[in-house]
PDB file of N, CA and C in Angstrom:
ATOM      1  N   UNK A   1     122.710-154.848 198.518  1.00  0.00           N
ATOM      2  CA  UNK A   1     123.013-153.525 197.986  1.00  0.00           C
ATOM      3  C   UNK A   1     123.656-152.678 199.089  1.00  0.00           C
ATOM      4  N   UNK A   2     124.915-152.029 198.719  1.00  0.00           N
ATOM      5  CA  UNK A   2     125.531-150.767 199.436  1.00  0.00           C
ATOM      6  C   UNK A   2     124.362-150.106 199.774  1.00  0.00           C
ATOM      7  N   UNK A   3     124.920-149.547 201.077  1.00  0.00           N
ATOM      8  CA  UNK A   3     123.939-148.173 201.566  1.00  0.00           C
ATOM      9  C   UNK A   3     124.748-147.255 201.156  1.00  0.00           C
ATOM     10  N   UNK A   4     124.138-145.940 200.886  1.00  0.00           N
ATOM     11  CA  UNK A   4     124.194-144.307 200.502  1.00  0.00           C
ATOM     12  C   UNK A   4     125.519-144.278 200.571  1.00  0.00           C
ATOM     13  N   UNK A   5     126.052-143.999 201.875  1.00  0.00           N
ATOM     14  CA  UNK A   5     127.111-143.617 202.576  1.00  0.00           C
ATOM     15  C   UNK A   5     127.931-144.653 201.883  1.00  0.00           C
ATOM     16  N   UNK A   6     128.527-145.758 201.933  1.00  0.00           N
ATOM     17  CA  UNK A   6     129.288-146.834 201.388  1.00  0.00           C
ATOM     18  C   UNK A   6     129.271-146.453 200.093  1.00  0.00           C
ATOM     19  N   UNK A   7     128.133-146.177 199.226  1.00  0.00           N
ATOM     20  CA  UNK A   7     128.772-145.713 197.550  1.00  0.00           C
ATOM     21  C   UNK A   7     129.139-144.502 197.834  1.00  0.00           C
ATOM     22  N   UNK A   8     129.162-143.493 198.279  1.00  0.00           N
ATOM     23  CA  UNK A   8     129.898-142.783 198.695  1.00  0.00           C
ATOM     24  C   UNK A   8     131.012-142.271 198.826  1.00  0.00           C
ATOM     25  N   UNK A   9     131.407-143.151 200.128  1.00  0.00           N
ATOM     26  CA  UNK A   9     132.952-143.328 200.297  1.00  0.00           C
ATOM     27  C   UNK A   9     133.858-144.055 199.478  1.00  0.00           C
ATOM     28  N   UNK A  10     133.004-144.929 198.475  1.00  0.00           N
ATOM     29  CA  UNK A  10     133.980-145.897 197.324  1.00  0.00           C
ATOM     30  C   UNK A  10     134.034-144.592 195.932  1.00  0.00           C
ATOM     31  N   UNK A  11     133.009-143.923 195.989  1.00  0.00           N
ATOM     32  CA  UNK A  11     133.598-142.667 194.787  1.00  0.00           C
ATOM     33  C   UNK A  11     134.698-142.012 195.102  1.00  0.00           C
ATOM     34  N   UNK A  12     134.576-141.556 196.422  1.00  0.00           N
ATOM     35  CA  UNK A  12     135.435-140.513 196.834  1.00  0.00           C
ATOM     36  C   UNK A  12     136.760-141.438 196.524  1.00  0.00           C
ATOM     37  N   UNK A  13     137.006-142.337 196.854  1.00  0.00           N
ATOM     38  CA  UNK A  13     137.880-143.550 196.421  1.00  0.00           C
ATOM     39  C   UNK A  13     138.282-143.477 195.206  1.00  0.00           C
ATOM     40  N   UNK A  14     137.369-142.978 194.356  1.00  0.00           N
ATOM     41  CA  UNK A  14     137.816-143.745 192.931  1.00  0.00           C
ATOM     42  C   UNK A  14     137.580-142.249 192.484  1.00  0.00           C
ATOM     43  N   UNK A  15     137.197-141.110 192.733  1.00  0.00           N
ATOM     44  CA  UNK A  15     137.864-139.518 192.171  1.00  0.00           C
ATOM     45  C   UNK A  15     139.181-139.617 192.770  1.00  0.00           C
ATOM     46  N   UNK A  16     139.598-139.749 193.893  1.00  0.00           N
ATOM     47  CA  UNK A  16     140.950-139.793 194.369  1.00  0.00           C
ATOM     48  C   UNK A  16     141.918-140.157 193.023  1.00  0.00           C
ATOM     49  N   UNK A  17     141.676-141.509 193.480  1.00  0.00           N
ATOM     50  CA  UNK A  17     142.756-141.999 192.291  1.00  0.00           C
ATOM     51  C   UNK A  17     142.425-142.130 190.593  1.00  0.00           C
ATOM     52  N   UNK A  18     142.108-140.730 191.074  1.00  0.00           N
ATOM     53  CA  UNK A  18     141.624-140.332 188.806  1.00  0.00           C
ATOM     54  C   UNK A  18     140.727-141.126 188.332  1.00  0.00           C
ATOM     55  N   UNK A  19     139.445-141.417 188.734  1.00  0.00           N
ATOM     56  CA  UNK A  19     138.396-141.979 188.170  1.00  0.00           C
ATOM     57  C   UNK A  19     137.692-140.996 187.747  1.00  0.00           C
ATOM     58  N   UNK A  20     137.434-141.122 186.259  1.00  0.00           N
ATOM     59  CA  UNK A  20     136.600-140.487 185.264  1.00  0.00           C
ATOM     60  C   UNK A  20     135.050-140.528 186.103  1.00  0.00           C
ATOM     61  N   UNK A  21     134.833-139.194 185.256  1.00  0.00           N
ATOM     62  CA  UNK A  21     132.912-138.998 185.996  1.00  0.00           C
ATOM     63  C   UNK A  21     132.255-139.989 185.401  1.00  0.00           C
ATOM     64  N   UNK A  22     132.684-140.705 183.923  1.00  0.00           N
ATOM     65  CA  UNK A  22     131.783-142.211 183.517  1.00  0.00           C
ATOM     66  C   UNK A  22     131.854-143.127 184.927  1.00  0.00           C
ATOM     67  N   UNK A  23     132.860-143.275 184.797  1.00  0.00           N
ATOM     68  CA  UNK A  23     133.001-144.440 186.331  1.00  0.00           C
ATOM     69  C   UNK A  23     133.032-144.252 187.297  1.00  0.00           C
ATOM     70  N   UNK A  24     132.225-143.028 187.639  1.00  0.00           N
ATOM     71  CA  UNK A  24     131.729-142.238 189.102  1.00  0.00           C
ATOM     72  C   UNK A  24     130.324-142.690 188.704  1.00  0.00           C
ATOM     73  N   UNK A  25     129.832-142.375 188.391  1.00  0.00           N
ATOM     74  CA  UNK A  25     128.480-142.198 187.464  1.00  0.00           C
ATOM     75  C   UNK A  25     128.320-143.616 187.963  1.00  0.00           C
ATOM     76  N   UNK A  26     128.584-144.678 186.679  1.00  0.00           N
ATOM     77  CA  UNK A  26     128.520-146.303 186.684  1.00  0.00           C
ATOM     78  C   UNK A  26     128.539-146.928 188.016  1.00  0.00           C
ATOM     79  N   UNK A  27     129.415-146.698 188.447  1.00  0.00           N
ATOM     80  CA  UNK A  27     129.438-147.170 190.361  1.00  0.00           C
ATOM     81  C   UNK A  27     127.918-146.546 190.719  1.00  0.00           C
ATOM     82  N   UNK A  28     127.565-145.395 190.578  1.00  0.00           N
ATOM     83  CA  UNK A  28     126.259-145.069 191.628  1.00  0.00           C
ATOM     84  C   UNK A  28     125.423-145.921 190.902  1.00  0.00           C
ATOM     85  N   UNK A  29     125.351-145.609 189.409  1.00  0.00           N
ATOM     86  CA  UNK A  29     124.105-146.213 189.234  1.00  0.00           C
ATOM     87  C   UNK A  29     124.416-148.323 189.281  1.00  0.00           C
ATOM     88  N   UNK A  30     125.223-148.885 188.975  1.00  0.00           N
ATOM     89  CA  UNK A  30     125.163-150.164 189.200  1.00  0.00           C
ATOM     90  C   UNK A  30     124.918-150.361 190.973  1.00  0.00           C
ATOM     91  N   UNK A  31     124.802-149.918 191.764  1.00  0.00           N
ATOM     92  CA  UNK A  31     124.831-149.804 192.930  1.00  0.00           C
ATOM     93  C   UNK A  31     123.274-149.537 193.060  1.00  0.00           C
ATOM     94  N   UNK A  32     122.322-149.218 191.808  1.00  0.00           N
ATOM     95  CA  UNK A  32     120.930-149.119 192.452  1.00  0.00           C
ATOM     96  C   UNK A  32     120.663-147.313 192.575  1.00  0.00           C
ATOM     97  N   UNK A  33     121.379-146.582 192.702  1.00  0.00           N
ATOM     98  CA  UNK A  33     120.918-145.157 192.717  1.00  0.00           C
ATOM     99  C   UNK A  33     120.501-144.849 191.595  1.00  0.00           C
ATOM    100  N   UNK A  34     118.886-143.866 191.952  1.00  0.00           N
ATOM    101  CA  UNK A  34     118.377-143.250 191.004  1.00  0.00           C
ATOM    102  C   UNK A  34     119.508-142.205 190.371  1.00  0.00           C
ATOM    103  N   UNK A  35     118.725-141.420 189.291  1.00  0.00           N
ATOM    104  CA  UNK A  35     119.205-140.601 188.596  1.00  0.00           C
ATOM    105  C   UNK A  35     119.307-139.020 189.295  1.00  0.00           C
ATOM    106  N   UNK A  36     118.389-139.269 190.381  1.00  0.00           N
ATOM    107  CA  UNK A  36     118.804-138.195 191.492  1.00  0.00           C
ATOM    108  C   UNK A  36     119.604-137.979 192.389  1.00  0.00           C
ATOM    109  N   UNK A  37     119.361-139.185 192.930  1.00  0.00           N
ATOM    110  CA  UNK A  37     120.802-139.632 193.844  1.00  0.00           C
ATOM    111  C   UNK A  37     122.217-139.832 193.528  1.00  0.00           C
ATOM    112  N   UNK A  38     122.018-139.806 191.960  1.00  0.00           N
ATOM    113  CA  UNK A  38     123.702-139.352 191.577  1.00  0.00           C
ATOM    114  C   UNK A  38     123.482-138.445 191.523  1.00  0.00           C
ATOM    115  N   UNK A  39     123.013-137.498 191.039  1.00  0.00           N
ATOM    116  CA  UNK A  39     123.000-135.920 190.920  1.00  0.00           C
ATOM    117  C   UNK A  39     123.503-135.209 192.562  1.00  0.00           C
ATOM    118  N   UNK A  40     122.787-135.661 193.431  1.00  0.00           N
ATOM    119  CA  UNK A  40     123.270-135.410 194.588  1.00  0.00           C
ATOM    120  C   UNK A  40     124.836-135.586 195.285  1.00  0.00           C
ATOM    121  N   UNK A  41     125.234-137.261 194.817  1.00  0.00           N
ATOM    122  CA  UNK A  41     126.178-137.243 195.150  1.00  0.00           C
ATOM    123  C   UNK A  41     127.237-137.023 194.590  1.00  0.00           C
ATOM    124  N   UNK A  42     127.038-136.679 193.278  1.00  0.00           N
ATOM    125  CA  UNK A  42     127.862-135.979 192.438  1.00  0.00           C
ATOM    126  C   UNK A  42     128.405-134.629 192.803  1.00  0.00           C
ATOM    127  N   UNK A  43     126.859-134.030 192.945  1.00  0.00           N
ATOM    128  CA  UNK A  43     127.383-132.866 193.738  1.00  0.00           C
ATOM    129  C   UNK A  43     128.336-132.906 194.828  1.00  0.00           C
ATOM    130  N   UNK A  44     127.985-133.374 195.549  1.00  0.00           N
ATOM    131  CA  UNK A  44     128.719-133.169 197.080  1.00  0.00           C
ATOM    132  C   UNK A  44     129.976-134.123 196.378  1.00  0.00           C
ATOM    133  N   UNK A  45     130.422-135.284 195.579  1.00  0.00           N
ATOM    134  CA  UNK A  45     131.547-135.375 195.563  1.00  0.00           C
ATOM    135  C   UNK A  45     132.644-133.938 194.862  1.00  0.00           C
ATOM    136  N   UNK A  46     132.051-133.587 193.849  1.00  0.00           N
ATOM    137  CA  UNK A  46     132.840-132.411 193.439  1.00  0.00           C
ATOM    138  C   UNK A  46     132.427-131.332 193.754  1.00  0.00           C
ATOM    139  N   UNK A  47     131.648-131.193 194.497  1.00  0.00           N
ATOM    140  CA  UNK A  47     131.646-129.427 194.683  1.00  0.00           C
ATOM    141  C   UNK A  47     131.190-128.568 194.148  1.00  0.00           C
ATOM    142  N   UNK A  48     130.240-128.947 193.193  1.00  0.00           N
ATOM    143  CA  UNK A  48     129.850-128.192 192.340  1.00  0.00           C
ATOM    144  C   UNK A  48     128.166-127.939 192.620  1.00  0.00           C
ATOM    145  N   UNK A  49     127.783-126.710 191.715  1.00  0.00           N
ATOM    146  CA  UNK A  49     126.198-126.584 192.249  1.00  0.00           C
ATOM    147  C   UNK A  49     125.576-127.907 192.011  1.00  0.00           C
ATOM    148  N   UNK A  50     124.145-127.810 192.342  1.00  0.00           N
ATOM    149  CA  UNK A  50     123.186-128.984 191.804  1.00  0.00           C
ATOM    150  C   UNK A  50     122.962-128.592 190.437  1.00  0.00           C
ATOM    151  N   UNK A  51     122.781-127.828 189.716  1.00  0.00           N
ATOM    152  CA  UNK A  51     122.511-127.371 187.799  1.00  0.00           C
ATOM    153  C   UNK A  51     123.551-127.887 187.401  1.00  0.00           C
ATOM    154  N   UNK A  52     124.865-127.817 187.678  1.00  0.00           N
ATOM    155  CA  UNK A  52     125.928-128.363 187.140  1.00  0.00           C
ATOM    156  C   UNK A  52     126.015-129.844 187.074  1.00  0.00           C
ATOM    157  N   UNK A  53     125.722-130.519 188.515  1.00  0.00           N
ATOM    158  CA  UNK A  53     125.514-131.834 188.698  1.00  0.00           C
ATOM    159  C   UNK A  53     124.745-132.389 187.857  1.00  0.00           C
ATOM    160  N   UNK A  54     123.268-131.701 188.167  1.00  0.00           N
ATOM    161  CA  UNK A  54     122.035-132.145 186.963  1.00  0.00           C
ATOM    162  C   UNK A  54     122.506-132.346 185.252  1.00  0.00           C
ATOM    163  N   UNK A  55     123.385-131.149 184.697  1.00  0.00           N
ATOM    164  CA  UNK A  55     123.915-131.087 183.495  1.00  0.00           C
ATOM    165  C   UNK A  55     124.591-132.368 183.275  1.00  0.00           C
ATOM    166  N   UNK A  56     125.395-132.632 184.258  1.00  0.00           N
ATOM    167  CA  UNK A  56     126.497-133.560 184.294  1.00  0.00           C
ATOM    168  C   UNK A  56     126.534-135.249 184.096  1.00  0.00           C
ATOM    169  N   UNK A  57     125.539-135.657 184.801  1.00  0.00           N
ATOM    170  CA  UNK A  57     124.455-136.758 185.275  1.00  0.00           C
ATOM    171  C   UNK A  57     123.997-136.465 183.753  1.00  0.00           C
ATOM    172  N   UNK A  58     122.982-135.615 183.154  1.00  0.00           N
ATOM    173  CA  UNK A  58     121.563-135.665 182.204  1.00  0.00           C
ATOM    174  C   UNK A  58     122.536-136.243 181.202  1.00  0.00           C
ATOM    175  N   UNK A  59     123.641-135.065 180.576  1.00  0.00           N
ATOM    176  CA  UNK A  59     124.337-135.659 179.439  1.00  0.00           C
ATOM    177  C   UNK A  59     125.839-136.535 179.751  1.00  0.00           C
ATOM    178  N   UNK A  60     125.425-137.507 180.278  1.00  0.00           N
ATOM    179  CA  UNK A  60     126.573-138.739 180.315  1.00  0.00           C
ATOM    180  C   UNK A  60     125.958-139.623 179.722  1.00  0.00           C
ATOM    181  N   UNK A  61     127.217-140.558 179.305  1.00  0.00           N
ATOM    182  CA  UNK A  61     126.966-141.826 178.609  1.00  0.00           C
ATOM    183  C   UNK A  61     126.299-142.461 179.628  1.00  0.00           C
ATOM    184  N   UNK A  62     126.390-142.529 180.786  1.00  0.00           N
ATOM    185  CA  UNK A  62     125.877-143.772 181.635  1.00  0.00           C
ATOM    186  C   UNK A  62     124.563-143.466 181.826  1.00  0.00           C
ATOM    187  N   UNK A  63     124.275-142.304 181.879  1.00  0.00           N
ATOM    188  CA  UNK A  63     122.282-141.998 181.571  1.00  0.00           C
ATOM    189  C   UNK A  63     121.677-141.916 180.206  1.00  0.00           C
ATOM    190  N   UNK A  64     122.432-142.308 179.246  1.00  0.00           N
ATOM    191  CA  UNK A  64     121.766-141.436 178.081  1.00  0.00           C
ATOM    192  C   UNK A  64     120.489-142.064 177.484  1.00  0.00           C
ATOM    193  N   UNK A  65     120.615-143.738 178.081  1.00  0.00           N
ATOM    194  CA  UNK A  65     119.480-144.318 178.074  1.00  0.00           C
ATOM    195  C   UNK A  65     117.951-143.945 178.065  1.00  0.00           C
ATOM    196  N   UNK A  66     117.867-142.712 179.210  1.00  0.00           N
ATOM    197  CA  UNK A  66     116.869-142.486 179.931  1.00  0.00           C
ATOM    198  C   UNK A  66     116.649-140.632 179.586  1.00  0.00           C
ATOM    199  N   UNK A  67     117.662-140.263 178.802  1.00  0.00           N
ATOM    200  CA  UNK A  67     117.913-138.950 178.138  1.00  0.00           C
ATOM    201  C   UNK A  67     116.001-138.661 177.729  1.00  0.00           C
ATOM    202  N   UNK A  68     116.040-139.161 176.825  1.00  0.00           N
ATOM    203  CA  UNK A  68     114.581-138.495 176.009  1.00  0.00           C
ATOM    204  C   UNK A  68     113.817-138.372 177.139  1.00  0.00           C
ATOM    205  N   UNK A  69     113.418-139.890 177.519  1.00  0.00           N
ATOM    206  CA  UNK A  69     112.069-139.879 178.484  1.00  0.00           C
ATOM    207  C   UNK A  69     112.528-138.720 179.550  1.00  0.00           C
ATOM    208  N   UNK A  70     113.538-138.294 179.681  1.00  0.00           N
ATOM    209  CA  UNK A  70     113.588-136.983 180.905  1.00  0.00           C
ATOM    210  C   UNK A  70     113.217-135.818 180.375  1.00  0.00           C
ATOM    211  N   UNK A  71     113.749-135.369 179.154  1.00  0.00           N
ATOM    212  CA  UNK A  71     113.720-134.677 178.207  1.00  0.00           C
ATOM    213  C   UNK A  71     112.249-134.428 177.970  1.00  0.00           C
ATOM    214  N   UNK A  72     111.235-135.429 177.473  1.00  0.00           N
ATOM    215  CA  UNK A  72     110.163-135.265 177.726  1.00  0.00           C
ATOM    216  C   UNK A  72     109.086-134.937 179.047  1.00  0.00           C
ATOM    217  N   UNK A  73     109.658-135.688 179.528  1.00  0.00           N
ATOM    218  CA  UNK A  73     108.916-135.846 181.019  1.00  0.00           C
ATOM    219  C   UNK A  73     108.930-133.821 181.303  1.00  0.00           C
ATOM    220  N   UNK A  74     110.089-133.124 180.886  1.00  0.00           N
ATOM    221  CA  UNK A  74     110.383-131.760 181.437  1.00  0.00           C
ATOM    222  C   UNK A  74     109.633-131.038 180.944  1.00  0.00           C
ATOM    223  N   UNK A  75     109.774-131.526 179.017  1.00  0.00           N
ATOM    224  CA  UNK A  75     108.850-130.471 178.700  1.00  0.00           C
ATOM    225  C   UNK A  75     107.233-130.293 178.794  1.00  0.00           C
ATOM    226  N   UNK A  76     106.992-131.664 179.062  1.00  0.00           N
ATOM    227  CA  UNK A  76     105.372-131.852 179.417  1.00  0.00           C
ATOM    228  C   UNK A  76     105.270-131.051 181.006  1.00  0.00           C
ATOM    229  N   UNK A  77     106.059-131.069 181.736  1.00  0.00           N
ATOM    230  CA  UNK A  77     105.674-129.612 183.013  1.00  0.00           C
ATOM    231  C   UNK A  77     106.019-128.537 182.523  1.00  0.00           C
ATOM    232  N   UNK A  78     106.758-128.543 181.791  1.00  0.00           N
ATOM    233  CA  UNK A  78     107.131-126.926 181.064  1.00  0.00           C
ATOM    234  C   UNK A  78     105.377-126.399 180.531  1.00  0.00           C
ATOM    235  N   UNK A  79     105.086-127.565 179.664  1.00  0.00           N
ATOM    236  CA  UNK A  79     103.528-127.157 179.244  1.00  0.00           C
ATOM    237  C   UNK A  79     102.805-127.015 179.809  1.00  0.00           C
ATOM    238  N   UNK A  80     102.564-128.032 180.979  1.00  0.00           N
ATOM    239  CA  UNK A  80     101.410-127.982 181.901  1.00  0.00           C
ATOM    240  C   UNK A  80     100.902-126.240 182.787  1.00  0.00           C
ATOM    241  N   UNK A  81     102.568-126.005 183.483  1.00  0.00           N
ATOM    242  CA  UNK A  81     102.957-124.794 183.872  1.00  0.00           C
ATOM    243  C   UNK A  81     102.616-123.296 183.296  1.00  0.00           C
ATOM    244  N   UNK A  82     102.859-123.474 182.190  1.00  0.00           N
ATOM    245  CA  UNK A  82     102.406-122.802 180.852  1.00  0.00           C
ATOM    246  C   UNK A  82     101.068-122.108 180.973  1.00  0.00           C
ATOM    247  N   UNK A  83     100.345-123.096 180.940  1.00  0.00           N
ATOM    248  CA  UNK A  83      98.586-123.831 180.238  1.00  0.00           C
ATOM    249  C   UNK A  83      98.665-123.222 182.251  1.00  0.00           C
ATOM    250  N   UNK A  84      98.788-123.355 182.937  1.00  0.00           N
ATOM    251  CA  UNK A  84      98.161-123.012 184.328  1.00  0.00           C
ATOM    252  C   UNK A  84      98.196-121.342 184.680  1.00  0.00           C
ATOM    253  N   UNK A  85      99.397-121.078 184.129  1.00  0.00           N
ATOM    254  CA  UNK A  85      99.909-119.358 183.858  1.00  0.00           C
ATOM    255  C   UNK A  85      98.733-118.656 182.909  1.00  0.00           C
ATOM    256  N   UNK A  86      98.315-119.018 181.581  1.00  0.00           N
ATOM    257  CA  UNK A  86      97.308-118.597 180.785  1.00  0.00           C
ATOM    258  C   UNK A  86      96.291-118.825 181.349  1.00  0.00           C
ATOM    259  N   UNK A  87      95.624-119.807 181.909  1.00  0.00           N
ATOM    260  CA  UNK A  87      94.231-119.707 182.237  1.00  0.00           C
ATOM    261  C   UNK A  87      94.335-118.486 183.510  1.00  0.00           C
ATOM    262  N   UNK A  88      95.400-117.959 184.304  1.00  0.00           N
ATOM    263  CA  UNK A  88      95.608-116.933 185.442  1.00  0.00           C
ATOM    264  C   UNK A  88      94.768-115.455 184.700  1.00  0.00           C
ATOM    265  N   UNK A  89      95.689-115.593 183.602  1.00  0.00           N
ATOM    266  CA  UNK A  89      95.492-114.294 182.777  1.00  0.00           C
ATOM    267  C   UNK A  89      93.955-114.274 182.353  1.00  0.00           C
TER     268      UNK A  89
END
């Protein structure tokens, strides 16, 4: 497996020469990067905040696999968070 830096420099490679964010995306993740670690390097390849990245990454085809279970996973801390705020009060 590529290290960090090496998928990296092969995106920056392949935004150069007009590679779609699917096949920015697909490179990190066939390469073994979590769903964070594209978010990250998404960011820093385009420039954009991390919310944007996160947006970007959550609703692509190349994650959508893993869409719900995130989806869930959020709103169960949304609740938990919640439920910790009310018992304050």
């Amino acid at each position: 497996m590529k290290n960090k830096v090496a998928i990296f420099e092969e995106s920056v490679k392949l935004h150069c020469h007009g590679g779609t964010t699917e096949e920015i995306l697909e490179l990190y993740r066939q390469n073994g990067l979590s769903i964070l670690e594209s978010m990250q390097l998404f960011k820093q390849l385009t420039n954009i905040t991390l919310a944007e990245a996160k947006q970007v990454v959550h609703f692509s085809s190349t994650w959508s696999d893993l869409r719900a279970e995130h989806d869930r996973f959020h709103a169960t801390v949304e609740d938990v968070a919640k439920s910790i705020d009310d018992k304050k009060e």
